[in-house]
N, C-alpha and C. Protein backbone atom coordinates (compact mmCIF):
# COMPACT_ATOMS: atom_id res chain seq x y z
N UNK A 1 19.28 8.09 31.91
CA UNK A 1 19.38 6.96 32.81
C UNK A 1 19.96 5.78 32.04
N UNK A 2 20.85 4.88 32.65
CA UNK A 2 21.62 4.30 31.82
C UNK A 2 21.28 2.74 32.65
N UNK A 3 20.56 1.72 31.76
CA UNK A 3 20.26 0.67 32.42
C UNK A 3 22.04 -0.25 32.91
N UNK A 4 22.08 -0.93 34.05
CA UNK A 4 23.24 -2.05 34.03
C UNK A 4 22.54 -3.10 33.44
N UNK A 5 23.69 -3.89 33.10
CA UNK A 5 23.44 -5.61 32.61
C UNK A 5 23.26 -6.34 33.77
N UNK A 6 22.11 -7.37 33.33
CA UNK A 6 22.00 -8.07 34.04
C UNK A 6 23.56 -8.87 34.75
N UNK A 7 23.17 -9.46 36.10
CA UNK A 7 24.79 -10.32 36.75
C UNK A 7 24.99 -11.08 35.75
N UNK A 8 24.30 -11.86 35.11
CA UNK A 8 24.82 -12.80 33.90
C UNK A 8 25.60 -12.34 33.26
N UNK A 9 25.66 -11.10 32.95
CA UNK A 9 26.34 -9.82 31.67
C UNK A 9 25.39 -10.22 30.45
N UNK A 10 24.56 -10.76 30.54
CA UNK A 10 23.68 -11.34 29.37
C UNK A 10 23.01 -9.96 29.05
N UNK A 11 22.62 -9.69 28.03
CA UNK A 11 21.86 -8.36 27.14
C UNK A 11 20.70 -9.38 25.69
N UNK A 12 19.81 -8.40 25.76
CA UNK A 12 18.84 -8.89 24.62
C UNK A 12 18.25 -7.62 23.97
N UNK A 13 18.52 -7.76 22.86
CA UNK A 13 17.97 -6.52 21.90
C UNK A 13 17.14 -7.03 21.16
N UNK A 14 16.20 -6.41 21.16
CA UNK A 14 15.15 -6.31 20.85
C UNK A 14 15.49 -6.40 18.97
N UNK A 15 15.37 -7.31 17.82
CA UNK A 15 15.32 -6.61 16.49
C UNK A 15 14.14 -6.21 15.60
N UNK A 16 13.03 -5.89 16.39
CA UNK A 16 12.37 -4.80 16.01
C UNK A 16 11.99 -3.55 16.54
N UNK A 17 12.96 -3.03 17.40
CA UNK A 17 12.58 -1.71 17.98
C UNK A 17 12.92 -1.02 16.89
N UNK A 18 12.07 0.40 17.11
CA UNK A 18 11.66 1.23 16.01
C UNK A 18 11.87 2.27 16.73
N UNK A 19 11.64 3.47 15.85
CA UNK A 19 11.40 4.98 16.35
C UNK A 19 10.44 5.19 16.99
N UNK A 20 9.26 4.95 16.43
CA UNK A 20 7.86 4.60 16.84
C UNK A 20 6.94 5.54 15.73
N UNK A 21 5.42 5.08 15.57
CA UNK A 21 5.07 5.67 14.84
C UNK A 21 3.31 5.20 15.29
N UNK A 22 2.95 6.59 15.40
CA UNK A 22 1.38 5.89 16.20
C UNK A 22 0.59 4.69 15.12
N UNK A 23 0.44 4.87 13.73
CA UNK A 23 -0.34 3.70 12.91
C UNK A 23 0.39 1.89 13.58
N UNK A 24 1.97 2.35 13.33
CA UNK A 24 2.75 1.06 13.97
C UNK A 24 2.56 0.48 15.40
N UNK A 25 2.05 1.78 16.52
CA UNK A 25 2.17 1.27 17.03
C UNK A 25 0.38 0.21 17.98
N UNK A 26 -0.42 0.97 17.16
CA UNK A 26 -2.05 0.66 17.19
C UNK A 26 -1.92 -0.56 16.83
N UNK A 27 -1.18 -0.78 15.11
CA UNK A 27 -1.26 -1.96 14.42
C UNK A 27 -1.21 -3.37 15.28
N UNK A 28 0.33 -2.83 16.31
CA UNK A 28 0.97 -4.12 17.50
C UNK A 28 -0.17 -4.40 17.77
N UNK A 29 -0.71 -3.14 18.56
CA UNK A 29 -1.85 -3.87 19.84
C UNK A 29 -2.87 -4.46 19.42
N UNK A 30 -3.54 -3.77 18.16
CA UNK A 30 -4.31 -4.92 17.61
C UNK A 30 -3.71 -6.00 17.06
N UNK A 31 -2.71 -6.60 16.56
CA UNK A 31 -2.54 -7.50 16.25
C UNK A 31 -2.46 -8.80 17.50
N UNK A 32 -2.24 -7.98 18.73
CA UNK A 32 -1.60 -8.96 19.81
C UNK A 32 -2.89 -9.18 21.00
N UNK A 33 -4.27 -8.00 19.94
CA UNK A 33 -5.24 -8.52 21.15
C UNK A 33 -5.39 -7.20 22.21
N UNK A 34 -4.93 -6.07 22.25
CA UNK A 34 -4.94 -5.23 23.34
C UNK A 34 -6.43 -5.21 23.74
N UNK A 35 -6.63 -5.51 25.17
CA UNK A 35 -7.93 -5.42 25.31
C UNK A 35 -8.96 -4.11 25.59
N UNK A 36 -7.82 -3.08 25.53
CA UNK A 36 -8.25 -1.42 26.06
C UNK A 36 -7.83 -0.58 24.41
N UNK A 37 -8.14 -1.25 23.53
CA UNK A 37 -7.73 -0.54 22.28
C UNK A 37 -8.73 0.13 21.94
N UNK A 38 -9.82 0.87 21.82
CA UNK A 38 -10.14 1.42 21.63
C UNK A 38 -10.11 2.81 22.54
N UNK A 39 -10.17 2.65 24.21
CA UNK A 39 -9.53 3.42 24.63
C UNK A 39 -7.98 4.09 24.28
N UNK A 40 -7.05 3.41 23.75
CA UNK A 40 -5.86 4.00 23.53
C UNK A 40 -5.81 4.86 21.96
N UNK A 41 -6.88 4.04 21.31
CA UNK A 41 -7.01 4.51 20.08
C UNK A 41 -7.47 5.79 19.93
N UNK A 42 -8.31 6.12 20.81
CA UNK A 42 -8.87 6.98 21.54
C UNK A 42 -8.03 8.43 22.06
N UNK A 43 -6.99 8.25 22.96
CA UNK A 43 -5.73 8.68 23.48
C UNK A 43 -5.22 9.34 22.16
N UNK A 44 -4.95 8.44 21.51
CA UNK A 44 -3.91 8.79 20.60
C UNK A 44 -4.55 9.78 19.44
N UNK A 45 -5.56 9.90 19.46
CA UNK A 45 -6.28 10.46 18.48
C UNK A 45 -6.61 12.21 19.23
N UNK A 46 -6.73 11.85 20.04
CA UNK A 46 -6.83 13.01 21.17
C UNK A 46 -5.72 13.84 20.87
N UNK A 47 -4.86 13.40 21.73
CA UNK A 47 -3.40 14.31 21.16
C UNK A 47 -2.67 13.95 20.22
N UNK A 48 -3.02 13.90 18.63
CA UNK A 48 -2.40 13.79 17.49
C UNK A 48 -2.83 12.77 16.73
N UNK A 49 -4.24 13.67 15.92
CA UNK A 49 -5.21 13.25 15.12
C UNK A 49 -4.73 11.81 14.16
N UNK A 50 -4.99 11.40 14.09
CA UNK A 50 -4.24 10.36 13.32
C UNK A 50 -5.58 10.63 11.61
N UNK A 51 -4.29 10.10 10.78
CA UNK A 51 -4.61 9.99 9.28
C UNK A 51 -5.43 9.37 8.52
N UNK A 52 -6.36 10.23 7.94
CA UNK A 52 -7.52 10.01 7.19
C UNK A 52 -7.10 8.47 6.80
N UNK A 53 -7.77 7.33 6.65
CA UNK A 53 -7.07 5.77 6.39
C UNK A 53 -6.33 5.11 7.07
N UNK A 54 -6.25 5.59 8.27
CA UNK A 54 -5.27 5.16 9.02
C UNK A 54 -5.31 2.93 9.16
N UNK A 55 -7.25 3.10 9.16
CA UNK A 55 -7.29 1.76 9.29
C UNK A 55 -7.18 0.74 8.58
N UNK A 56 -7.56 1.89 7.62
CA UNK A 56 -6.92 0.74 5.80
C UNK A 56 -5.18 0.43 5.77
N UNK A 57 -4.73 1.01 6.54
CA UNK A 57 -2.93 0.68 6.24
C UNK A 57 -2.92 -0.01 8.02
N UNK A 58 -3.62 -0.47 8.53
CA UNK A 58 -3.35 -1.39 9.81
C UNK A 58 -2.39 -2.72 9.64
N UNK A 59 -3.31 -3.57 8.51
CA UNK A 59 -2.18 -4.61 8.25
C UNK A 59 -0.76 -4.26 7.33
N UNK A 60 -0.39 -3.19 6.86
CA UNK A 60 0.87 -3.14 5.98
C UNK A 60 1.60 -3.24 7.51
N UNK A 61 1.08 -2.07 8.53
CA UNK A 61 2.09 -2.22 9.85
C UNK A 61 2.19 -3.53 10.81
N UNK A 62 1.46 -4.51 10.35
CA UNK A 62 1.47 -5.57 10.93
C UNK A 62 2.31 -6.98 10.02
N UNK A 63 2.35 -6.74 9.08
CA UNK A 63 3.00 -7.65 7.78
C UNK A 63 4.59 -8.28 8.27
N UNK A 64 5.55 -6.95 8.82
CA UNK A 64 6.49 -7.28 8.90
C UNK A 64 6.82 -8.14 10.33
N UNK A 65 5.84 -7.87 11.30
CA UNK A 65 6.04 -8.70 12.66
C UNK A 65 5.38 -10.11 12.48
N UNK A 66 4.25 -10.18 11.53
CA UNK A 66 3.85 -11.01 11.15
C UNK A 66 4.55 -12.54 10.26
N UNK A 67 5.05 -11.71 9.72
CA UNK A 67 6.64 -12.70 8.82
C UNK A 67 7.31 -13.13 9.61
N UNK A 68 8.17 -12.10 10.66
CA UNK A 68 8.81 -12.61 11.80
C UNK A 68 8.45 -13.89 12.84
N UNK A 69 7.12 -13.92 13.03
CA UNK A 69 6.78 -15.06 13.47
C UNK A 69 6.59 -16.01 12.79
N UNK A 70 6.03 -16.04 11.51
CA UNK A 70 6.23 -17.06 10.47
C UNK A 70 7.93 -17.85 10.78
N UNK A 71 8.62 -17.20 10.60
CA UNK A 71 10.08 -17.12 10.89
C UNK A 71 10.03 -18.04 11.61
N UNK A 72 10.12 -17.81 13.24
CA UNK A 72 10.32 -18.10 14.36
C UNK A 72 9.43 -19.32 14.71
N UNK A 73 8.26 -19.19 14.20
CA UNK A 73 6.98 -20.11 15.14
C UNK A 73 6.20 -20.95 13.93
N UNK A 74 6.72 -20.76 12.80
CA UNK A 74 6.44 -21.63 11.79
C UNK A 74 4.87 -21.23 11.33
N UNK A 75 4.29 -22.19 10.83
CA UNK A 75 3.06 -21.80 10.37
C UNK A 75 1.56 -21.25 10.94
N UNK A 76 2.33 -21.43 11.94
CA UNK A 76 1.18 -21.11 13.49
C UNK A 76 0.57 -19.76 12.57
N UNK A 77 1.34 -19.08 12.28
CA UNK A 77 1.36 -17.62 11.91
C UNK A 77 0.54 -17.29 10.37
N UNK A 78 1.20 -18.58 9.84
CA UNK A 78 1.29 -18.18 8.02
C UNK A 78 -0.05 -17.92 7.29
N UNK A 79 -1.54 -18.27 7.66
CA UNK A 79 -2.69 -18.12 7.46
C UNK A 79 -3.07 -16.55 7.69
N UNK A 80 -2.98 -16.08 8.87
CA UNK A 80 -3.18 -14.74 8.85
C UNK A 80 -2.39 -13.86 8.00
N UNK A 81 -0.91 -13.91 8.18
CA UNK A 81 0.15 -13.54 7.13
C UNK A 81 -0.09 -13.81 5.70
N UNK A 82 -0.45 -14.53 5.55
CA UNK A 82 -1.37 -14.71 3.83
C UNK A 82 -2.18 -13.82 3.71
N UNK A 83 -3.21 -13.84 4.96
CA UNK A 83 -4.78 -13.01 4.56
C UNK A 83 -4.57 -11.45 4.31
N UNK A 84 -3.64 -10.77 5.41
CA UNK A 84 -3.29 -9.41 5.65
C UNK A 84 -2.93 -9.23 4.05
N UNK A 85 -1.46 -9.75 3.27
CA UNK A 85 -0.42 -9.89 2.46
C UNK A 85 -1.83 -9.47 0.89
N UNK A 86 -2.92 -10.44 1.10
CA UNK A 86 -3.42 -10.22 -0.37
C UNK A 86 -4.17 -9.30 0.35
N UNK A 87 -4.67 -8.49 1.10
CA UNK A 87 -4.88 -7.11 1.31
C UNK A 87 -4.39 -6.04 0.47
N UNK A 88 -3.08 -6.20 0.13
CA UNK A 88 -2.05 -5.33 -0.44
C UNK A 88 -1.84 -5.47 -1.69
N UNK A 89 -1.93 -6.78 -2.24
CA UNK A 89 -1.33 -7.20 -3.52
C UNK A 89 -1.99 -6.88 -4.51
């Protein structure tokens, strides 16, 4: 199925679409608040066990969207993005 452009001819790409990857994509929803995450966490574990640690590597998959808003939205962001960051270091 092949989407048309909007009448504007205007287009927006997305620059973080990914392949997808279930740790990446848990990481989003918790990062953004999903309020049914444990149900999906749930789902996903169901059909395709997810990896011994999976929750210890939550913030590495959240680091890089995290910067991005640093980016974009300034420091709103940069406190959590610190906290995740010495997680790792």
């Amino acid at each position: 199925m092949q989407c048309a452009p909007p009448p504007t001819g205007g287009v927006l790409i997305d620059p973080m679409a990914y392949g997808g990857h279930a740790e990446t994509d848990l990481a989003m929803l918790a990062l953004f608040g999903y309020p049914f995450l444990d149900e999906v966490i749930a789902g996903y574990d169901e059909v395709s066990p997810l990896a011994d640690g999976w929750r210890e590597r939550v913030g590495i998959h959240q680091l890089a969207p995290l910067l991005l808003h640093c980016v974009l939205f300034g420091g709103w962001y940069l406190a959590e993005t610190m906290t995740v960051a010495r997680r790792y270091a």
